[in-house]
Protein backbone atom coordinates (compact mmCIF):
# COMPACT_ATOMS: atom_id res chain seq x y z
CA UNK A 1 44.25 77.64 115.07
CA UNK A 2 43.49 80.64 116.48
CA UNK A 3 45.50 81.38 119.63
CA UNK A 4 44.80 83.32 123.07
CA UNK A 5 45.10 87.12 122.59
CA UNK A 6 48.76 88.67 123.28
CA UNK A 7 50.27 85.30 121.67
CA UNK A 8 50.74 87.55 118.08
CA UNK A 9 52.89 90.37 120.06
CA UNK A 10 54.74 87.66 121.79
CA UNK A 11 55.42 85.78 118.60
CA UNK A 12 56.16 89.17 116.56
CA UNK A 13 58.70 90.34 119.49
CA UNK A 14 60.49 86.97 119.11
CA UNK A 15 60.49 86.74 115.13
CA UNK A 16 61.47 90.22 114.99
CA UNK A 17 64.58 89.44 117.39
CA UNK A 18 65.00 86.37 115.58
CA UNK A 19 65.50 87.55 112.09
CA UNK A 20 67.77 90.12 113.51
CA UNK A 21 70.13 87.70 115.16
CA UNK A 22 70.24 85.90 111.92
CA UNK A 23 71.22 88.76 109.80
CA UNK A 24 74.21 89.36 112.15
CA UNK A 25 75.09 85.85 111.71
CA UNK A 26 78.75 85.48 111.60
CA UNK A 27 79.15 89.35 111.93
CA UNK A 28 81.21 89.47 115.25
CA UNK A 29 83.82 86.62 113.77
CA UNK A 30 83.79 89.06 110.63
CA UNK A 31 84.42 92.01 112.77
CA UNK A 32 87.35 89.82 114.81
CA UNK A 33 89.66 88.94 111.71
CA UNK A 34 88.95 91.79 109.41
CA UNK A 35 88.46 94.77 111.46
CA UNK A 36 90.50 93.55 114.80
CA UNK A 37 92.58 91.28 112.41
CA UNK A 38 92.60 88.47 115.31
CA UNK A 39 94.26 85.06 114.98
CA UNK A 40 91.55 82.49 113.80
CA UNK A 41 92.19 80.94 117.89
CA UNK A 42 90.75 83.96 119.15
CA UNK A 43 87.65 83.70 116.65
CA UNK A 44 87.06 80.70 118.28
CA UNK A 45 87.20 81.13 121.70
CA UNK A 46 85.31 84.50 121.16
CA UNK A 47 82.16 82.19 120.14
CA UNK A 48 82.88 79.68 122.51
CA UNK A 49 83.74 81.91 125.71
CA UNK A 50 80.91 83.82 125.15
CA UNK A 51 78.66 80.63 125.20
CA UNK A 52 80.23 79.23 128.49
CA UNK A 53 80.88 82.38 130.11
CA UNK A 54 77.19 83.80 129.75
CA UNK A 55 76.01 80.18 130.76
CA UNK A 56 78.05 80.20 134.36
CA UNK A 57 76.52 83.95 134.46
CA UNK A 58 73.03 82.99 134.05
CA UNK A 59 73.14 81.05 136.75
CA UNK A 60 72.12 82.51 139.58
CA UNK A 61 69.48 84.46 137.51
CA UNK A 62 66.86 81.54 137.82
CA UNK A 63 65.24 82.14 141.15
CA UNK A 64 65.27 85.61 140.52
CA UNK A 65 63.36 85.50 137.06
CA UNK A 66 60.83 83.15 139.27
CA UNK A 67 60.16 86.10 142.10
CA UNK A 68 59.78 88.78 139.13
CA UNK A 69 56.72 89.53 136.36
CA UNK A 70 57.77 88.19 133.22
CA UNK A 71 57.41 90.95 130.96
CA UNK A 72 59.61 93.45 132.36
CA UNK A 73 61.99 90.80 132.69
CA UNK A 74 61.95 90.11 128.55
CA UNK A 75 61.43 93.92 127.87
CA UNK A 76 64.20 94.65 130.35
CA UNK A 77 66.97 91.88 128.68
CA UNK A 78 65.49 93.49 125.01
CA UNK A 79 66.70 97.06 126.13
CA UNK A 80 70.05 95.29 127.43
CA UNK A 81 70.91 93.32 124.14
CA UNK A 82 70.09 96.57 122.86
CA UNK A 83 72.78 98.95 124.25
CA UNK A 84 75.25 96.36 123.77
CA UNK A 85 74.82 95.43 120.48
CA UNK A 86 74.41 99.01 119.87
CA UNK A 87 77.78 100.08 121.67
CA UNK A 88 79.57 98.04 119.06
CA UNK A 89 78.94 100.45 116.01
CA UNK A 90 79.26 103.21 118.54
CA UNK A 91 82.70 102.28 119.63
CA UNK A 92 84.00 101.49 115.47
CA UNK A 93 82.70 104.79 114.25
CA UNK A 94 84.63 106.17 117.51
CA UNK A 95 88.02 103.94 117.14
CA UNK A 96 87.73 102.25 120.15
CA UNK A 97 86.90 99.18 119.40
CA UNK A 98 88.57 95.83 120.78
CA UNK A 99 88.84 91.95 121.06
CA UNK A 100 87.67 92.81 124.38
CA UNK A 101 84.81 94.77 124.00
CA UNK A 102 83.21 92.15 121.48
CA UNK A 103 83.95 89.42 124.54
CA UNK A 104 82.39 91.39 126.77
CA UNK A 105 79.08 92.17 124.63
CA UNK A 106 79.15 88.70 123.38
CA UNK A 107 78.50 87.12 127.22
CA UNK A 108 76.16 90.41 128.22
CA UNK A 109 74.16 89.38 125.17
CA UNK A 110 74.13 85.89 125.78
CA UNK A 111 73.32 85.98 129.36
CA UNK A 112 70.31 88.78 128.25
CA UNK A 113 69.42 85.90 126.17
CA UNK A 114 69.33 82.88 128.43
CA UNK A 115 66.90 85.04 131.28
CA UNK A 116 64.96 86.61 128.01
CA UNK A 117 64.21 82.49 127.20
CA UNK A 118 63.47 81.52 130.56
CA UNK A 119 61.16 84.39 131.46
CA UNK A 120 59.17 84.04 127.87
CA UNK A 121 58.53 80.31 127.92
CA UNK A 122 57.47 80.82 131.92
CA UNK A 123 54.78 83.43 130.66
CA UNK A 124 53.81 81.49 127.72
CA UNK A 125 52.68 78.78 129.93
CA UNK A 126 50.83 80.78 131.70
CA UNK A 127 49.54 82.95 128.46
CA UNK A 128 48.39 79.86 126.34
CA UNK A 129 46.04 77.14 127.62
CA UNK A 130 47.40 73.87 128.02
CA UNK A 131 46.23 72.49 124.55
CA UNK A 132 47.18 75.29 123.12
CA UNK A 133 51.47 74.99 123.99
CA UNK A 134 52.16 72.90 121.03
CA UNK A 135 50.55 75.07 118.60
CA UNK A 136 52.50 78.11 120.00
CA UNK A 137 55.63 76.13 120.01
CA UNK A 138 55.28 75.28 117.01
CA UNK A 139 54.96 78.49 115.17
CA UNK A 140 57.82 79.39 117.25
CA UNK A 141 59.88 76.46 115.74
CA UNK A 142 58.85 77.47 112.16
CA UNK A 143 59.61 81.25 112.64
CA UNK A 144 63.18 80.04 113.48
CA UNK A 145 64.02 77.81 110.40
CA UNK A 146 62.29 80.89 108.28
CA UNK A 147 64.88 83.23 110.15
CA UNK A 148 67.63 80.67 109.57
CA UNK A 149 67.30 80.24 105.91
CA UNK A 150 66.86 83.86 104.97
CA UNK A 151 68.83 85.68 107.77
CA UNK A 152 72.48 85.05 106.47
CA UNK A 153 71.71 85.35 102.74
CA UNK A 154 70.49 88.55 103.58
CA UNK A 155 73.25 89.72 106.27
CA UNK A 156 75.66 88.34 103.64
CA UNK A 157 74.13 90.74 101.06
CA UNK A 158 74.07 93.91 103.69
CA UNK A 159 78.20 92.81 104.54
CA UNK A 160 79.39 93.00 101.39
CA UNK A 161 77.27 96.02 100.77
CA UNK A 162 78.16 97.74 104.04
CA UNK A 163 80.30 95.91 106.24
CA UNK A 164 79.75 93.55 109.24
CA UNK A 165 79.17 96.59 112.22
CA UNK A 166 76.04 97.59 109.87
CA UNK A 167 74.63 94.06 110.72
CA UNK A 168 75.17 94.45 114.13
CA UNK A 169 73.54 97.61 114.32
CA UNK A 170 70.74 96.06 112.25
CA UNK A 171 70.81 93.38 115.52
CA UNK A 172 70.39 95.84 117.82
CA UNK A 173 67.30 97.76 116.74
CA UNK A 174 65.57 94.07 116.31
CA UNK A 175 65.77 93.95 120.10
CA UNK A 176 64.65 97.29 120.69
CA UNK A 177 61.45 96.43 118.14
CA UNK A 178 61.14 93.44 120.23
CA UNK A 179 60.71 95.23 123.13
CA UNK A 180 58.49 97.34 122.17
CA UNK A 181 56.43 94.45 120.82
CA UNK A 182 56.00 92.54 124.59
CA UNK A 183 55.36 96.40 125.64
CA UNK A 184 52.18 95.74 123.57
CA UNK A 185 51.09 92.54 125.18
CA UNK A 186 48.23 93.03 127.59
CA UNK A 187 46.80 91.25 130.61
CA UNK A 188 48.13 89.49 133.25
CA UNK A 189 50.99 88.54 134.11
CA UNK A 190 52.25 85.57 136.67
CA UNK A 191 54.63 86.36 139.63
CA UNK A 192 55.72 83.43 142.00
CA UNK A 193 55.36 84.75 145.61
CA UNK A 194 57.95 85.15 148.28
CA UNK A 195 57.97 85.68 151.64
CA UNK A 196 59.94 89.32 152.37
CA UNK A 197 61.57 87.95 154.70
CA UNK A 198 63.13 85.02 153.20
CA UNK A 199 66.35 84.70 151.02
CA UNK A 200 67.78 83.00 148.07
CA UNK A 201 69.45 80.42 149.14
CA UNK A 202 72.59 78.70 147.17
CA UNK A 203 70.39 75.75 146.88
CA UNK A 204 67.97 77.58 145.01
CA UNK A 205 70.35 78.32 142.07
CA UNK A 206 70.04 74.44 141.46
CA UNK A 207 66.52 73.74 141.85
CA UNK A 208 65.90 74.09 138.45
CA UNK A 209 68.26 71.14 137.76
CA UNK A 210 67.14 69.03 141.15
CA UNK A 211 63.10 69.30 139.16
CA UNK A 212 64.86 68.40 135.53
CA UNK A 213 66.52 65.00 137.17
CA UNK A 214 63.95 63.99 139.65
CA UNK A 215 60.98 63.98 136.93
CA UNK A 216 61.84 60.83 134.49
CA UNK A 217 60.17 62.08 131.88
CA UNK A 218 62.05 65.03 132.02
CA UNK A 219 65.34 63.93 132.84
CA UNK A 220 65.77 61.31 129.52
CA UNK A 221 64.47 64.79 127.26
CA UNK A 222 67.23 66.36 128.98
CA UNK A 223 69.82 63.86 128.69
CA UNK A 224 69.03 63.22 124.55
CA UNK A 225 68.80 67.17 123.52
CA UNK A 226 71.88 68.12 125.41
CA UNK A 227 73.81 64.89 123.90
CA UNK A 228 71.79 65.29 120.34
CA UNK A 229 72.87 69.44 119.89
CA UNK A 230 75.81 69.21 121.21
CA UNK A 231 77.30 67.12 118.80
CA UNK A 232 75.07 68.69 115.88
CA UNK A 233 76.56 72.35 116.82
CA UNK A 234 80.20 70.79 117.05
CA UNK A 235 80.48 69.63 113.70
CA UNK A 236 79.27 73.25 112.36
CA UNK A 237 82.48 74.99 112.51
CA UNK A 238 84.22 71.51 110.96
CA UNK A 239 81.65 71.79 107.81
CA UNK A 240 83.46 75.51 107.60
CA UNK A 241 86.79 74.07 107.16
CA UNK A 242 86.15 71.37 105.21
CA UNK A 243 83.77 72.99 102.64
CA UNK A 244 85.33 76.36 102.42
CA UNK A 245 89.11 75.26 102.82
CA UNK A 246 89.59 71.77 101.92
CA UNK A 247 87.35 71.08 99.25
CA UNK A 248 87.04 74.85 98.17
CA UNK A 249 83.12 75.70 98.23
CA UNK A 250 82.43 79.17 96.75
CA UNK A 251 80.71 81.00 99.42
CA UNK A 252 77.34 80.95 97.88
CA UNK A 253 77.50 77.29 97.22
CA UNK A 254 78.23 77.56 101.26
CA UNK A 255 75.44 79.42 101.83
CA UNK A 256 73.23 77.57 99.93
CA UNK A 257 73.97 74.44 101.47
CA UNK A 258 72.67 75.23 104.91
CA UNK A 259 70.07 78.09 103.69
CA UNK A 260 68.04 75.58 101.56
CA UNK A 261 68.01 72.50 104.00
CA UNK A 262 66.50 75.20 107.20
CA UNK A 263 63.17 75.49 104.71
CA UNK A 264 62.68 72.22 105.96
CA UNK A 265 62.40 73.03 109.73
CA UNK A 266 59.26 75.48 108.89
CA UNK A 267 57.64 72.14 106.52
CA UNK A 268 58.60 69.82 109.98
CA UNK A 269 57.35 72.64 112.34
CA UNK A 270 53.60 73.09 110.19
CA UNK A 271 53.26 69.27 110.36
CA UNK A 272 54.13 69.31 114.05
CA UNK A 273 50.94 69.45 115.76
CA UNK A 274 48.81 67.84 112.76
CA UNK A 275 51.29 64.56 113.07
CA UNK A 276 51.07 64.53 117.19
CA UNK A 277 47.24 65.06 116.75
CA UNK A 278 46.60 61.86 114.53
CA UNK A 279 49.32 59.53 115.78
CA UNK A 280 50.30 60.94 119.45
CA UNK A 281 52.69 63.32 120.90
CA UNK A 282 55.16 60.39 122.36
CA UNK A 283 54.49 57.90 119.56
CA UNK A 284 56.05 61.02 116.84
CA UNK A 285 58.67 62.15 119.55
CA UNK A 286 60.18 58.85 119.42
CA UNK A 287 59.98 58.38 115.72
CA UNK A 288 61.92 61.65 114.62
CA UNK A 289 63.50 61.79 117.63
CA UNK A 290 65.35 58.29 116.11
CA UNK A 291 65.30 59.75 112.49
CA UNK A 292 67.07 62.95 113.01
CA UNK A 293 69.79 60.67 114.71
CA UNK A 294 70.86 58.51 111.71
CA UNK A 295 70.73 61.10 109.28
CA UNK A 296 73.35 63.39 110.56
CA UNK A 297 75.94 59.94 109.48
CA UNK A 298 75.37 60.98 105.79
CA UNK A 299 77.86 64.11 106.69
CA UNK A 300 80.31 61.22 106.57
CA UNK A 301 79.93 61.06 102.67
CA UNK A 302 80.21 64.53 101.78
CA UNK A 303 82.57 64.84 98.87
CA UNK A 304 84.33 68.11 96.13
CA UNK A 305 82.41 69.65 93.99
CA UNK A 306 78.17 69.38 93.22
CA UNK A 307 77.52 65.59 94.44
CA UNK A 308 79.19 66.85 97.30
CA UNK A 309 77.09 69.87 97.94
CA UNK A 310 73.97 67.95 97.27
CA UNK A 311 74.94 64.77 99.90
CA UNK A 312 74.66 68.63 102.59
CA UNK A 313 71.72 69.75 100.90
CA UNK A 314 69.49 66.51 101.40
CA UNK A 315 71.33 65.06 104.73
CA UNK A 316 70.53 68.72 106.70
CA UNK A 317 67.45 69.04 105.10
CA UNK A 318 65.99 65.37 106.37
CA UNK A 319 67.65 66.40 109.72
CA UNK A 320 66.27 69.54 110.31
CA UNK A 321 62.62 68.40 108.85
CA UNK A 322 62.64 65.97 112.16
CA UNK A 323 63.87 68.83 114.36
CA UNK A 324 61.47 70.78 113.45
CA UNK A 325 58.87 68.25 114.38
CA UNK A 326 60.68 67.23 117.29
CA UNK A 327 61.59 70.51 118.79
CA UNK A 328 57.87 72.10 119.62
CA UNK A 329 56.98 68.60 120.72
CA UNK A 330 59.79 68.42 123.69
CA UNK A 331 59.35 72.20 124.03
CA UNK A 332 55.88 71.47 124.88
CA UNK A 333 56.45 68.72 127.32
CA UNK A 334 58.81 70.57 128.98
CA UNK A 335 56.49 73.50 129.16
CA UNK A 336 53.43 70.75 130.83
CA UNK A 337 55.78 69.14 132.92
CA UNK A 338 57.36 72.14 134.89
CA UNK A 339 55.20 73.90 137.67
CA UNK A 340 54.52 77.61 137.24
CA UNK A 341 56.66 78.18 140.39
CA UNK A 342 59.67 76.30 138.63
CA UNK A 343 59.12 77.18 135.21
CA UNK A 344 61.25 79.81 134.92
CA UNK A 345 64.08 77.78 136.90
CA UNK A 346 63.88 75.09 134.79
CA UNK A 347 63.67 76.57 131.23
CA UNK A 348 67.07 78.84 132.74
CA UNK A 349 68.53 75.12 133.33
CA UNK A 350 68.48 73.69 130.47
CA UNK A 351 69.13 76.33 128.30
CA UNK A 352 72.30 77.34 130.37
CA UNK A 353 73.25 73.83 130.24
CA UNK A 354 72.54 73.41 126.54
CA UNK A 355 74.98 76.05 125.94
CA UNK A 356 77.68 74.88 128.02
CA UNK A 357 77.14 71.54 126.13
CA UNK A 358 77.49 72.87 122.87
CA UNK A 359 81.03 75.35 123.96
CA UNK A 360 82.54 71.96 125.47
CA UNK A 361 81.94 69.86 122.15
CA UNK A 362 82.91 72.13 119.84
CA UNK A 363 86.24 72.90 121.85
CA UNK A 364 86.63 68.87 121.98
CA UNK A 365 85.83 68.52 118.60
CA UNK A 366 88.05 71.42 117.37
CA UNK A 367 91.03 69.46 118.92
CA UNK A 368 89.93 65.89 117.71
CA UNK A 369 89.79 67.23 114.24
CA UNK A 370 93.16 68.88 114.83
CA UNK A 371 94.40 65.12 114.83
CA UNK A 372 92.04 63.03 112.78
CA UNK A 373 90.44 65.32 110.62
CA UNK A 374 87.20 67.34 109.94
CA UNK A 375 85.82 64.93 107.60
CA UNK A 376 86.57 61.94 110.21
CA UNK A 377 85.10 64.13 113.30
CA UNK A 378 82.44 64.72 111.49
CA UNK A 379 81.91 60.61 111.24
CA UNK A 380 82.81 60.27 114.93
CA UNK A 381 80.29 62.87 116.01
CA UNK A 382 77.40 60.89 112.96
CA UNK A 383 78.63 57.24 114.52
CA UNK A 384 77.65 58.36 118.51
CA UNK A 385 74.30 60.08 117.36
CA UNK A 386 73.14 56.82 116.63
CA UNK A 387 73.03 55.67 120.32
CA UNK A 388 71.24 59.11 121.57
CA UNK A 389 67.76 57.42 121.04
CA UNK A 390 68.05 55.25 123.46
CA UNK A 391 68.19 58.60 125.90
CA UNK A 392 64.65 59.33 125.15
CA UNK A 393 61.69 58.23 127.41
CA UNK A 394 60.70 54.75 126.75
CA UNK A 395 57.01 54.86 126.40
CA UNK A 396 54.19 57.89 127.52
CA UNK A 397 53.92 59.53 130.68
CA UNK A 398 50.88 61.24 132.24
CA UNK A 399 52.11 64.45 133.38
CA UNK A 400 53.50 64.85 136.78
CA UNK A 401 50.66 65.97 139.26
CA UNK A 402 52.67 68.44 140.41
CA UNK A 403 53.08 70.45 137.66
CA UNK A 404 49.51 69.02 135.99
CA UNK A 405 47.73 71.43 139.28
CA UNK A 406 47.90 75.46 139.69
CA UNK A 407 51.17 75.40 141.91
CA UNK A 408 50.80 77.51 145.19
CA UNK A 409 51.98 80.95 145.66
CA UNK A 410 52.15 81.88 142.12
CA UNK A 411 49.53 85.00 141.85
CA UNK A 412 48.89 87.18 138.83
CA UNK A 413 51.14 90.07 138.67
């Protein structure tokens, strides 16, 4: 399907960022223990802090991505994730680099992130038609699985080759490429209006939340994704201790067992819009939306050695093949559902609260495998999946009137 013009720069900016953010996968834990020589309790709360922290940061930022044109918003968070990335290298090659510094650029970058999200899924709605989003989202979707499968095999390669700060710089010139790749986009672009004399109010910061609860439809997405990857991201870090340090998984074999299974997110992602398209958006929401919650259970029969590697292998890979069908499908009713006026509030929302999700179960799941476990966390978080289906909507929705008209006082920038 051939999409509206300026989609290709928009998707290029993103895959380029994308790939980049992959290849520094695991560089700034790399950077803590063998360049700052942290304790592994730091390492954690440096990825978990900077998830919460830029979160609670973010906050505020919604009604002010609203009032502002969405490309210099995304070129503007580029050029930030930029110069701090960047300053990390700087400050190594200089000797002044700290557990600090590596906080601090982990929130900046995370919070650059969150309003860089926000402001590009606002303009995409406005950028693609209607019958178009799922398409878009889709090829989205896929470009991330791509990104995840080949992005740490190839930091990996450019770490041993050249240490962890050379992936991070590599990081940092992906944003500035993505930048210059929304640069490139042309047309127009959407501004909600405001009256000059009026001020954000604290209410405001909340309305994207107040639109995400009050529209059912809406709401039970929200409920389910937050529920679904929050306990998906907290077992990650448990699969790290258990292959790696209990059952002793060279790191390739590591590697390979979450590299192979993300191929399956770009087959779930292609299939996306041809499996809505013959059987209905809700009817295949609901089906992989209950699939990719039973799967995750199999973690609870990982074993040592090849059978063991294998049970990862084909458990993540049936997972992420529903993600990938499921994820441009809810991205796309959240896209149809939210009014150009509150897109930008809402998308800040639920990613800010999708983050803060994921740092509170893996910091709860850190200390229940502390007493039970990995291996029986990992069962815990399979055995409460299983009920997250019941989060989703119940049957199809026509899409809320409000956000179905052209919302008043949004004008083209």
């Amino acid at each position: 399907m051939r999409l509206e013009r300026g989609f290709g720069w928009l998707w290029s900016a993103y895959a380029v960022s994308t790939y980049g953010t992959w290849i520094a996968f695991g560089a700034f834990p790399l950077i803590a223990v063998r360049v700052l020589h942290s304790p592994a309790f730091a390492v954690s709360l440096l990825e978990a802090a900077g998830l919460a922290v830029a979160a609670v940061v973010a906050v505020p930022l919604g009604p002010w991505i609203d009032h502002r044109a969405k490309r210099p918003v995304m070129i503007g968070m580029d050029m930030v994730r930029f110069l701090a990335m960047a300053s990390v290298p700087i400050a190594y090659l200089l000797g002044l680099l700290s557990y600090g510094h590596l906080l601090v650029v982990s929130v900046i970058s995370g919070t650059a992130g969150i309003v860089f999200t926000a402001a590009s899924g606002a303009y995409l709605k406005h950028l693609v038609r209607g019958d178009h989003l799922l398409a878009a989202n889709a090829r989205f979707e896929g470009t991330t699985w791509v990104a995840t499968a080949a992005g740490p095999p190839l930091g990996g390669a450019l770490i041993g080759l050249l240490g962890p700060v050379v992936t991070v710089a590599a990081d940092a010139v992906s944003y500035l490429l993505s930048a210059l790749g929304v640069l490139r986009i042309r047309g127009t672009d959407v501004v909600v209006a405001r009256d000059p004399a009026s001020r954000i109010r604290a209410a405001d910061f909340l309305a994207g939340w107040r639109f995400i609860l009050h529209d059912r439809v809406m709401r039970r997405l929200f409920l389910n994704q937050m529920t679904v990857n929050g306990l998906i991201m907290a077992t990650g870090p448990l699969l790290a201790v258990l292959l790696l340090g209990r059952y002793h998984f060279p790191a390739w074999q590591y590697g390979l067992a979450f590299g192979v299974p993300a191929l399956g997110g770009l087959a779930g992602a292609r299939l996306s819009a041809r499996l809505a398209a013959r059987y209905g958006r809700h009817r295949v929401m609901i089906v992989t939306g209950w699939l990719r919650s039973i799967f995750p259970l199999g973690l609870a029969f990982t074993r040592p050695g090849v059978p063991g590697l294998l049970t990862v292998i084909v458990v993540e890979g049936l997972l992420i093949v529903c993600m990938g069908v499921f994820n441009p499908i809810s991205a796309t009713e959240r896209l149809r559902r939210a009014p150009a006026d509150h897109a930008a509030r809402v998308l800040s929302a639920w990613s800010i609260s999708s983050r803060l999700a994921q740092a509170t179960l893996m910091v709860v799941w850190g200390v229940l495998a502390t007493l039970i476990g990995p291996l029986a966390a990992i069962t815990v978080s399979g055995v409460l999946l299983l009920g997250t289906p019941l989060l989703l909507p119940g049957r199809a929705a026509a899409p809320d009137p409000v956000a179905a008209r052209p919302s008043e006082g949004v004008r083209p920038a």
